[in-house]
C-alpha atoms as a PDB file:
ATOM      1  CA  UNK A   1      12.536 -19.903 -22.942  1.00  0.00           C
ATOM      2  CA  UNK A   2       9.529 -17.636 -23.718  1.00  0.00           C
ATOM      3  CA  UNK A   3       9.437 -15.703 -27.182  1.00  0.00           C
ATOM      4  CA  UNK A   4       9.861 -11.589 -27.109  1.00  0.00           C
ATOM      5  CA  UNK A   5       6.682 -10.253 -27.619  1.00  0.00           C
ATOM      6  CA  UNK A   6       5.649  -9.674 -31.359  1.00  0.00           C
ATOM      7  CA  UNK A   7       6.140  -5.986 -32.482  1.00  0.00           C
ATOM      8  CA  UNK A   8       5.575  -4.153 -35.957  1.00  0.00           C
ATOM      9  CA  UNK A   9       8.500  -3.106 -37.462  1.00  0.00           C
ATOM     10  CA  UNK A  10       7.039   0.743 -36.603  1.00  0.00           C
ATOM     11  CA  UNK A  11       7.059  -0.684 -33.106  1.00  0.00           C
ATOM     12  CA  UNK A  12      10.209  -2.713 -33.239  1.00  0.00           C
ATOM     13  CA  UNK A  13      12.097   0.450 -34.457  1.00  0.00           C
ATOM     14  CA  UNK A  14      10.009   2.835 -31.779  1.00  0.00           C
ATOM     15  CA  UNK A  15      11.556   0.666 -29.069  1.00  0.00           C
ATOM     16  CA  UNK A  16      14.985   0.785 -30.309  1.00  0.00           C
ATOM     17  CA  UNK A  17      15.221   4.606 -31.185  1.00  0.00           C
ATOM     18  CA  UNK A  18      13.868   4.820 -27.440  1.00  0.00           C
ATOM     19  CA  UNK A  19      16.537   2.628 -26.253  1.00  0.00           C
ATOM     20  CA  UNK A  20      19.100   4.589 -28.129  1.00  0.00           C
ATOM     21  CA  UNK A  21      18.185   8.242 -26.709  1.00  0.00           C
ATOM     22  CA  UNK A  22      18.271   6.683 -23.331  1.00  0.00           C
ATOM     23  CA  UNK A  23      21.667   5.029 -23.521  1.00  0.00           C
ATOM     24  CA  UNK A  24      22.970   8.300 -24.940  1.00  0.00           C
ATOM     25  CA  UNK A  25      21.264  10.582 -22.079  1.00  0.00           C
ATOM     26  CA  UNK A  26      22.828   8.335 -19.558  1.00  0.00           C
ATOM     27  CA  UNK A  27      26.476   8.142 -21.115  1.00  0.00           C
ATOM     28  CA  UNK A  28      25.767  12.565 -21.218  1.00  0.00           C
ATOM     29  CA  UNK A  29      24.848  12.345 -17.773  1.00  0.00           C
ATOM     30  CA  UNK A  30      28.571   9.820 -16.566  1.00  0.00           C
ATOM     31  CA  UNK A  31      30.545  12.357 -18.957  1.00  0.00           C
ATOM     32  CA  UNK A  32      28.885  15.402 -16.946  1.00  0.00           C
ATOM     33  CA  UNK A  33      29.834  13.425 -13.353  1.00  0.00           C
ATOM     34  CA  UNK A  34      33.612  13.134 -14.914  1.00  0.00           C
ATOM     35  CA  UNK A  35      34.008  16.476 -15.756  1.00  0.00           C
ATOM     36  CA  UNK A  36      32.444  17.709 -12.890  1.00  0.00           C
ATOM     37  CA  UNK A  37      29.831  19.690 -13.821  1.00  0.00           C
ATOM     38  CA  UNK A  38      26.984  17.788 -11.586  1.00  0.00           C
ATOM     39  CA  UNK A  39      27.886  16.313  -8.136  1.00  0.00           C
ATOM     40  CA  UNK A  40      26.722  12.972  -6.967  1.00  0.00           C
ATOM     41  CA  UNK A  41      24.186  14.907  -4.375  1.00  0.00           C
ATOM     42  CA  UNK A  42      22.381  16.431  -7.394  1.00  0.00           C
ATOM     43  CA  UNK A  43      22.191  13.107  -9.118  1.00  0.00           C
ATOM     44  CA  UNK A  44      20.728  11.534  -6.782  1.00  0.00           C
ATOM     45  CA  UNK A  45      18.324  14.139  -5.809  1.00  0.00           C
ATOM     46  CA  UNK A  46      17.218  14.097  -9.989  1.00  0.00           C
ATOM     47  CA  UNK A  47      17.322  10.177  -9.915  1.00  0.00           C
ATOM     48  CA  UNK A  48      13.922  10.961  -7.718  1.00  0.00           C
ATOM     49  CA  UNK A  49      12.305  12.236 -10.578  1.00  0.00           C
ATOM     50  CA  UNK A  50      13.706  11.272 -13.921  1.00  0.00           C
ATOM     51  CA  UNK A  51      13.355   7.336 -14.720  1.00  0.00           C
ATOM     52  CA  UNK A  52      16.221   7.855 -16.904  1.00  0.00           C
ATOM     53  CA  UNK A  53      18.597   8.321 -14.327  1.00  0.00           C
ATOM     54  CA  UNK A  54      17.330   6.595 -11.819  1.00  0.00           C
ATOM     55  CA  UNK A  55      17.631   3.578 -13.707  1.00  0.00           C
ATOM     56  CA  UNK A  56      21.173   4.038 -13.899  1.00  0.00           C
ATOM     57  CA  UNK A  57      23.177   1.562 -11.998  1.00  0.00           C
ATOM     58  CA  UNK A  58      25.087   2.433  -8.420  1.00  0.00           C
ATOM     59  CA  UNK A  59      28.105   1.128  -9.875  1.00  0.00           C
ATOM     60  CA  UNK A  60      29.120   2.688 -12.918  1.00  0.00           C
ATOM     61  CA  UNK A  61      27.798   6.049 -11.298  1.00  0.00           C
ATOM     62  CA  UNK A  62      30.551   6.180  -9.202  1.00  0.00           C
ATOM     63  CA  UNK A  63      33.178   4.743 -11.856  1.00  0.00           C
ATOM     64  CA  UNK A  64      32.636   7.623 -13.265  1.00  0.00           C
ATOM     65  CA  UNK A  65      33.497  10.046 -10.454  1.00  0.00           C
ATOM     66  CA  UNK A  66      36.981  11.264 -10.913  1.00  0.00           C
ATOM     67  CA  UNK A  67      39.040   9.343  -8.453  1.00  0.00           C
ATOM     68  CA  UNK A  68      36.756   6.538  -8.078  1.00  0.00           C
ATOM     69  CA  UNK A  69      38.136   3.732  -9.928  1.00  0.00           C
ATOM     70  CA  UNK A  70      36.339   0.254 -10.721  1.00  0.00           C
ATOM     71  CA  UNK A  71      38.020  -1.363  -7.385  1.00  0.00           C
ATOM     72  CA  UNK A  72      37.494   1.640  -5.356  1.00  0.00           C
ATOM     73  CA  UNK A  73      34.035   2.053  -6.600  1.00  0.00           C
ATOM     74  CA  UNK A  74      33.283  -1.994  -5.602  1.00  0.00           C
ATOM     75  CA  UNK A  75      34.863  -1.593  -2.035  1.00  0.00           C
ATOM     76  CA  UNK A  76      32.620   1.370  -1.530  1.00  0.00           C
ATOM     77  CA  UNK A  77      29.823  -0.678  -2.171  1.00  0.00           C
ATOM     78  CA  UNK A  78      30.828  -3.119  -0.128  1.00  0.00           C
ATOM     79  CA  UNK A  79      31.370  -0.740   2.656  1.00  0.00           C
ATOM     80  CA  UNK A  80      27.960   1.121   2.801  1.00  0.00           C
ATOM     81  CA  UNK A  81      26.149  -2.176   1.913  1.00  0.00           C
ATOM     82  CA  UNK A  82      25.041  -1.895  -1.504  1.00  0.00           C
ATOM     83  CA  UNK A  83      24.546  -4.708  -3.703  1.00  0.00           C
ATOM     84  CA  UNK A  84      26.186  -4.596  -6.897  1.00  0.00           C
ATOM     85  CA  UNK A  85      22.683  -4.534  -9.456  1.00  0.00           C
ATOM     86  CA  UNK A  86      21.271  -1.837  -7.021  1.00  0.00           C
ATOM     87  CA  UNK A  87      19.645   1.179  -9.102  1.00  0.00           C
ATOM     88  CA  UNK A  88      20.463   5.045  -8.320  1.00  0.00           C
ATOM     89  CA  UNK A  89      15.943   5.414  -7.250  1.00  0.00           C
ATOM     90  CA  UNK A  90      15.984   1.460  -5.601  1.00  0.00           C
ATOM     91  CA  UNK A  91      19.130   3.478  -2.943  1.00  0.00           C
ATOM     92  CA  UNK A  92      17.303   4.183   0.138  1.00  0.00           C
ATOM     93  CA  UNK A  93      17.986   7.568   2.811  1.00  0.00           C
ATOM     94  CA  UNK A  94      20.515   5.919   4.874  1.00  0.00           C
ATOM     95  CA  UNK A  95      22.232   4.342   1.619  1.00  0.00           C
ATOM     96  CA  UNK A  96      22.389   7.903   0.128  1.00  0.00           C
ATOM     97  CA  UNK A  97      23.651   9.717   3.263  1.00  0.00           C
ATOM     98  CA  UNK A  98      26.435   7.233   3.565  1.00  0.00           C
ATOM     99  CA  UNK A  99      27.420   7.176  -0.285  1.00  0.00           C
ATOM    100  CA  UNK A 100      27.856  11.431  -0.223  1.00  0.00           C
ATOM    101  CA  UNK A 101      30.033  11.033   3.573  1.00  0.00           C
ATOM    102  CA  UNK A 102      32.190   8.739   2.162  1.00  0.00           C
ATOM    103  CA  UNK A 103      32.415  10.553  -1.587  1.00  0.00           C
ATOM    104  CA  UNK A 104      33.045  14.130   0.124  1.00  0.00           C
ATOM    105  CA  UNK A 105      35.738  12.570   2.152  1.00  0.00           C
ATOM    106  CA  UNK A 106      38.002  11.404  -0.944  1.00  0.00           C
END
C-alpha cells in the first residue's frame, strides 16, 4: 500500500484545519436544507460553482430534506438512476431535472 505523502507539521496541520472548515460548511449547508431555508434547486445550481458543495454526496443531500428519509432517499436514487457515490457537480441535466420532479412532488 503506498505511503501518504510526507508533509511538515505546518502542512500536516494546514490540511487538517482545511478539512475541518469544509466538513463544517457542508454539515451548515444539510442543516440549512432541513430547516428549509435553501431548496434543492438552489443547491444544485451553487454546486456549479462552489467545490465545497459540489463535492457533497447525492445521498446524504437528500437525507437531509425533510421527508426524505435514508430508504426513501436510496429508492429515489434508484429510480432516477443515480449511483450511490455520485457527487452533487458529477449529476448531469437530465439527472437534475428528474431529482427536482420527483422532490417537488413529495
Amino acid at each position: 500500500m503506498p505511503q501518504p505523502p510526507a508533509l511538515t507539521a505546518e502542512q500536516r496541520q494546514a490540511a487538517l484545519d482545511k478539512a475541518a472548515k469544509v466538513r463544517r460548511e457542508r454539515a451548515e449547508v444539510k442543516e440549512k436544507l432541513k430547516m428549509g431555508s435553501i431548496t434543492l434547486s438552489e443547491l444544485l445550481r451553487r454546486a456549479d460553482g462552489d467545490e465545497t458543495v459540489g463535492k457533497m454526496k447525492v445521498l446524504s443531500v437528500l437525507e437531509s430534506l425533510p421527508g426524505l428519509g435514508k430508504v426513501k432517499a436510496r429508492r429515489l436514487m434508484e429510480t432516477v438512476g443515480i449511483s450511490e457515490s455520485r457527487r452533487l457537480q458529477g449529476l448531469g441535466v437530465n439527472q437534475r431535472e428528474q431529482l427536482l420532479a420527483h422532490v417537488s412532488k413529495s
